[in-house]
Protein backbone atom coordinates (compact mmCIF):
# COMPACT_ATOMS: atom_id res chain seq x y z
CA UNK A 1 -17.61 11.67 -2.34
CA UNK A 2 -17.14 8.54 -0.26
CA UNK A 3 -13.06 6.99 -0.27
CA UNK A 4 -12.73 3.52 0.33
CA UNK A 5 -9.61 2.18 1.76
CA UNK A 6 -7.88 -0.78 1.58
CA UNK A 7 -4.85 -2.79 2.95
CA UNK A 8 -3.75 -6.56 1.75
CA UNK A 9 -2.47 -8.44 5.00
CA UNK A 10 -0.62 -11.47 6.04
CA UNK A 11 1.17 -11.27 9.79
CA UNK A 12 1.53 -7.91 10.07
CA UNK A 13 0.93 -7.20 13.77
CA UNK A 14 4.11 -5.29 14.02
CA UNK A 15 2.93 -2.24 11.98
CA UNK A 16 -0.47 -2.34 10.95
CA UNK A 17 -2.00 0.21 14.04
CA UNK A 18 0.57 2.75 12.78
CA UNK A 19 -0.83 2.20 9.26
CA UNK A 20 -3.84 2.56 10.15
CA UNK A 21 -3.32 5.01 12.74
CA UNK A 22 -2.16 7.49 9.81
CA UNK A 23 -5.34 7.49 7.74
CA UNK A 24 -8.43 5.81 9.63
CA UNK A 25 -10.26 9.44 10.48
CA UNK A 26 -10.03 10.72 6.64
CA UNK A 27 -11.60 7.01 5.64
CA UNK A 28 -15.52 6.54 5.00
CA UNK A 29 -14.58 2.62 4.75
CA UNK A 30 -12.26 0.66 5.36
CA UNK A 31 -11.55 -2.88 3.77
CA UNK A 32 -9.22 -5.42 5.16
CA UNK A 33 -7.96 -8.72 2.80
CA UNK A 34 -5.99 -11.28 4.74
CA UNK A 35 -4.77 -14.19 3.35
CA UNK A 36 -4.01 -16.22 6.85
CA UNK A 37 -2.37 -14.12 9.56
CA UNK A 38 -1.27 -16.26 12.61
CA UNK A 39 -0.09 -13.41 14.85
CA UNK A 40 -2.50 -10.47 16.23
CA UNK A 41 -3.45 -8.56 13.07
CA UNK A 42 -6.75 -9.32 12.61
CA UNK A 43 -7.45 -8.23 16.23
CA UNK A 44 -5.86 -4.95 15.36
CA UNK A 45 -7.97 -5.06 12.50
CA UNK A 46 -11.42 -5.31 14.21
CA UNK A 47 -10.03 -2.35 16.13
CA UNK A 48 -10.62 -0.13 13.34
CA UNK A 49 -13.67 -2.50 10.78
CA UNK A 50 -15.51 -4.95 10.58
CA UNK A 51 -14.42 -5.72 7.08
CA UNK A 52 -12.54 -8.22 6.91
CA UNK A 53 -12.26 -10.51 4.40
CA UNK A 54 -10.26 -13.83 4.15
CA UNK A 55 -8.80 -14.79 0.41
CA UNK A 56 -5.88 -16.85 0.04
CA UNK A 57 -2.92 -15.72 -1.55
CA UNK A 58 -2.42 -16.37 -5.35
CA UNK A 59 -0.14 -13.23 -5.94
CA UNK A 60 -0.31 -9.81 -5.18
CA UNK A 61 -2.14 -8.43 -8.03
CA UNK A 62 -4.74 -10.87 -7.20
CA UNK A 63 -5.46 -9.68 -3.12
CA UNK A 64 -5.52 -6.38 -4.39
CA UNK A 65 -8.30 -6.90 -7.29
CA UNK A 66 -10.15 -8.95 -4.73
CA UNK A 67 -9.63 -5.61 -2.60
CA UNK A 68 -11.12 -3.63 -5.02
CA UNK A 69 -14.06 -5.50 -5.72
CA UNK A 70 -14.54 -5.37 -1.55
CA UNK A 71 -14.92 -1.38 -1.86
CA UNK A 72 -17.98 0.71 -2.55
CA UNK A 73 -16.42 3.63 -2.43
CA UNK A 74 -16.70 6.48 -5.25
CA UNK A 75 -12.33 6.67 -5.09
CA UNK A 76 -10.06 3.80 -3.05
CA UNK A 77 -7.29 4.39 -1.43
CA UNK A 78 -4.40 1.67 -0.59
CA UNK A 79 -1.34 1.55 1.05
CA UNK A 80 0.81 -1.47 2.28
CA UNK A 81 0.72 -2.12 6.36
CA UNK A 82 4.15 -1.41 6.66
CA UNK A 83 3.75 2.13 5.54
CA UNK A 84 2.47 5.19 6.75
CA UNK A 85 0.90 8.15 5.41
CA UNK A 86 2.44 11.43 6.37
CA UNK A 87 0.62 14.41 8.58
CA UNK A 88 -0.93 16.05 5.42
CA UNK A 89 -2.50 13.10 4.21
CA UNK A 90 -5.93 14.84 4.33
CA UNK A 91 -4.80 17.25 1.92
CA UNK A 92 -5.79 14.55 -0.84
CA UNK A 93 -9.18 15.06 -0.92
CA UNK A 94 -9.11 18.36 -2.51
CA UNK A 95 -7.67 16.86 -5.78
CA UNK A 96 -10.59 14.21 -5.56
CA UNK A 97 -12.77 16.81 -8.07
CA UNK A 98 -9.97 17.65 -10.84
CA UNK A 99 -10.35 15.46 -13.64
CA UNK A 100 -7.63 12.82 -13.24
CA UNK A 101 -8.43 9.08 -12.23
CA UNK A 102 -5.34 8.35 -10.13
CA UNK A 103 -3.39 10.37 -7.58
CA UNK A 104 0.36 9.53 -6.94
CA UNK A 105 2.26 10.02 -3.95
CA UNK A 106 5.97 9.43 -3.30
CA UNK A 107 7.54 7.15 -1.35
CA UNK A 108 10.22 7.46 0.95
CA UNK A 109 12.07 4.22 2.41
CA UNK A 110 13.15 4.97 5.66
CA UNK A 111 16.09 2.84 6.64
CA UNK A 112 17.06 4.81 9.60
CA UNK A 113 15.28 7.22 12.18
CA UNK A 114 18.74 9.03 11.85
CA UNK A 115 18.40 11.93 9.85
CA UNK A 116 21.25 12.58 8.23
CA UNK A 117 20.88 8.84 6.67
CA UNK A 118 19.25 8.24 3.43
CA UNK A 119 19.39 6.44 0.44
CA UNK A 120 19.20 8.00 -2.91
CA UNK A 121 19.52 5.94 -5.72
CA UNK A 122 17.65 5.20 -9.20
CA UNK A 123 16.19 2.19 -7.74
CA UNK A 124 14.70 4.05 -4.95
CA UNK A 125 13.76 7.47 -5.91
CA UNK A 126 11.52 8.93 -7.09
CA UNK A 127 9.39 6.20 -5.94
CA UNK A 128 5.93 7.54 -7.32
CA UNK A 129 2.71 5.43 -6.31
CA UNK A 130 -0.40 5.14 -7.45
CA UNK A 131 -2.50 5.23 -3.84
CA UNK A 132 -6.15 6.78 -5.02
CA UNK A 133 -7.64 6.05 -8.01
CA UNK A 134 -11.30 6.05 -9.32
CA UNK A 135 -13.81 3.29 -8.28
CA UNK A 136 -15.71 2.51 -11.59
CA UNK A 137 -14.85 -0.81 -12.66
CA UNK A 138 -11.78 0.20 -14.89
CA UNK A 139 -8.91 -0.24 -12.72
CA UNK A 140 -7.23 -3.31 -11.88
CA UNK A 141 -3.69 -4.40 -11.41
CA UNK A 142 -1.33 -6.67 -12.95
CA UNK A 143 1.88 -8.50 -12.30
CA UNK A 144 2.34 -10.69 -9.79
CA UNK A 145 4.98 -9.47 -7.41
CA UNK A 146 5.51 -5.80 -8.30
CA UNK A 147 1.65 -5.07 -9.13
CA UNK A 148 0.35 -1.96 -11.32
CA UNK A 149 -2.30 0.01 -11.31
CA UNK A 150 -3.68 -0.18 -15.28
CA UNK A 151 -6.91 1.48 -16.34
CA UNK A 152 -6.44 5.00 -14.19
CA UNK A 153 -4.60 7.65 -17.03
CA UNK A 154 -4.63 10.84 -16.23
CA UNK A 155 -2.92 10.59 -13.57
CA UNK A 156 -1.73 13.85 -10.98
CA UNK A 157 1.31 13.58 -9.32
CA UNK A 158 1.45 15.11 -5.73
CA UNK A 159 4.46 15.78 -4.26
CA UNK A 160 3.59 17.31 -0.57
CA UNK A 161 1.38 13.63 0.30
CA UNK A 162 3.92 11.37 1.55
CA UNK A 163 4.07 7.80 2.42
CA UNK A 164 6.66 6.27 4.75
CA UNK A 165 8.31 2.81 4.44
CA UNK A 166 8.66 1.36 7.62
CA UNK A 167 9.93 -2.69 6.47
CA UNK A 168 13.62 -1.66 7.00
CA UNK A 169 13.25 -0.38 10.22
CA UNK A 170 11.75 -2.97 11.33
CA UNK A 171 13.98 -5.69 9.66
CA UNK A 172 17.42 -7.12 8.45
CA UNK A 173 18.90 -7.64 5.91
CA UNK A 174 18.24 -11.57 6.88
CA UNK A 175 14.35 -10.77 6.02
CA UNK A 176 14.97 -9.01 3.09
CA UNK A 177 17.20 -12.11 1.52
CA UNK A 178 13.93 -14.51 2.30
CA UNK A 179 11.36 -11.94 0.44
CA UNK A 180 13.66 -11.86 -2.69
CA UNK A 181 13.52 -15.75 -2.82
CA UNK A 182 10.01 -15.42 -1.80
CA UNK A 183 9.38 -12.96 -5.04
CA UNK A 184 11.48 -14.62 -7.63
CA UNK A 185 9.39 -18.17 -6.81
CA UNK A 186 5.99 -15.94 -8.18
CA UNK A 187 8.38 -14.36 -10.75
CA UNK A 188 11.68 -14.81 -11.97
CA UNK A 189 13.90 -11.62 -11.48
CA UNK A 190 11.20 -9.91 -9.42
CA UNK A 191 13.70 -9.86 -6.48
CA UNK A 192 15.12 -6.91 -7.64
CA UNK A 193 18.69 -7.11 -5.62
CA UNK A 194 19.42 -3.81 -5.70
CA UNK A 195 16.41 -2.74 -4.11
CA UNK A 196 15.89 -5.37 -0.90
């Protein structure tokens, strides 16, 4: 079974080779949408496909269903570029044959490299994600800001895949402010305070 990939982009030079890094070699294809990057990752990009596709940014449900139109693929997987997948990643393709259409993986937001520090509230655990899901023209997300997957029940939860969240190690509370605002102008309340 062939597993297309997929990551929505916009400057994300910072952390997109670790992203990448994580899950390239388990990957038959892998599908880049950027909607206008002005620092280097598209050149990081290139590094790792030659699929890269330009579509500018109406919301995020939107890049992603352009994503998945991109993929030819029998599953897709997706993650964000400021994640990465943890060592047992491969491990996923084993549940590829069961009869669910979507695999979910927590998701751990890693606010320090300290690790006695964590956070553990309702807002941020458990954090389930849909990250591989069938390729046959039924699923397709909606929302603008805080996108679902619809179209992919049953779905298996797998607790031993892991992603990583790398935005607040890589930025302040400053940043977080601006991508509240930046949500609530797509929609109102998306901001979710007690999350950024």
């Amino acid at each position: 079974m062939k597993v297309s990939g997929y990551i929505i982009t916009k400057n994300n030079g910072r952390s997109l080779k670790w992203a990448l890094e994580s899950v390239y070699k388990y990957l038959d294809e892998i599908i880049i949408v950027d909607s206008g990057s002005t620092d280097n990752t598209v050149e990081i990009a290139k590094q790792y496909t030659d699929k890269i596709y330009f579509n500018e940014f109406k919301d995020f449900s939107d890049q992603r269903n352009f994503a998945i139109k991109k993929c030819t693929g029998d599953w897709i997987f997706t993650m964000d570029a400021d994640e990465v997948m943890g060592e047992n990643f491969f491990e996923f393709k084993k549940y590829l044959k069961k009869s669910y259409r979507a695999i979910l993986f927590p998701r751990y937001n890693l606010v320090s490299l300290n690790p006695i520090i964590h956070i553990k509230t309702t807002y941020h655990y458990s954090d389930w994600q849909a990250r591989v899901f069938k390729n046959d023209g039924y699923c397709y997300y909606v929302y603008p800001v805080h996108h679902q997957l619809k179209g992919c029940k049953p779905r298996l939860k797998v607790p031993n895949i892991n992603i990583f969240h790398l935005h607040w190690l890589m930025y302040g509370y400053d940043d977080r402010k601006k991508r509240g605002e930046y949500y609530d102008k797509f929609e109102q309340g998306s901001s979710f305070k007690e999350y950024y």
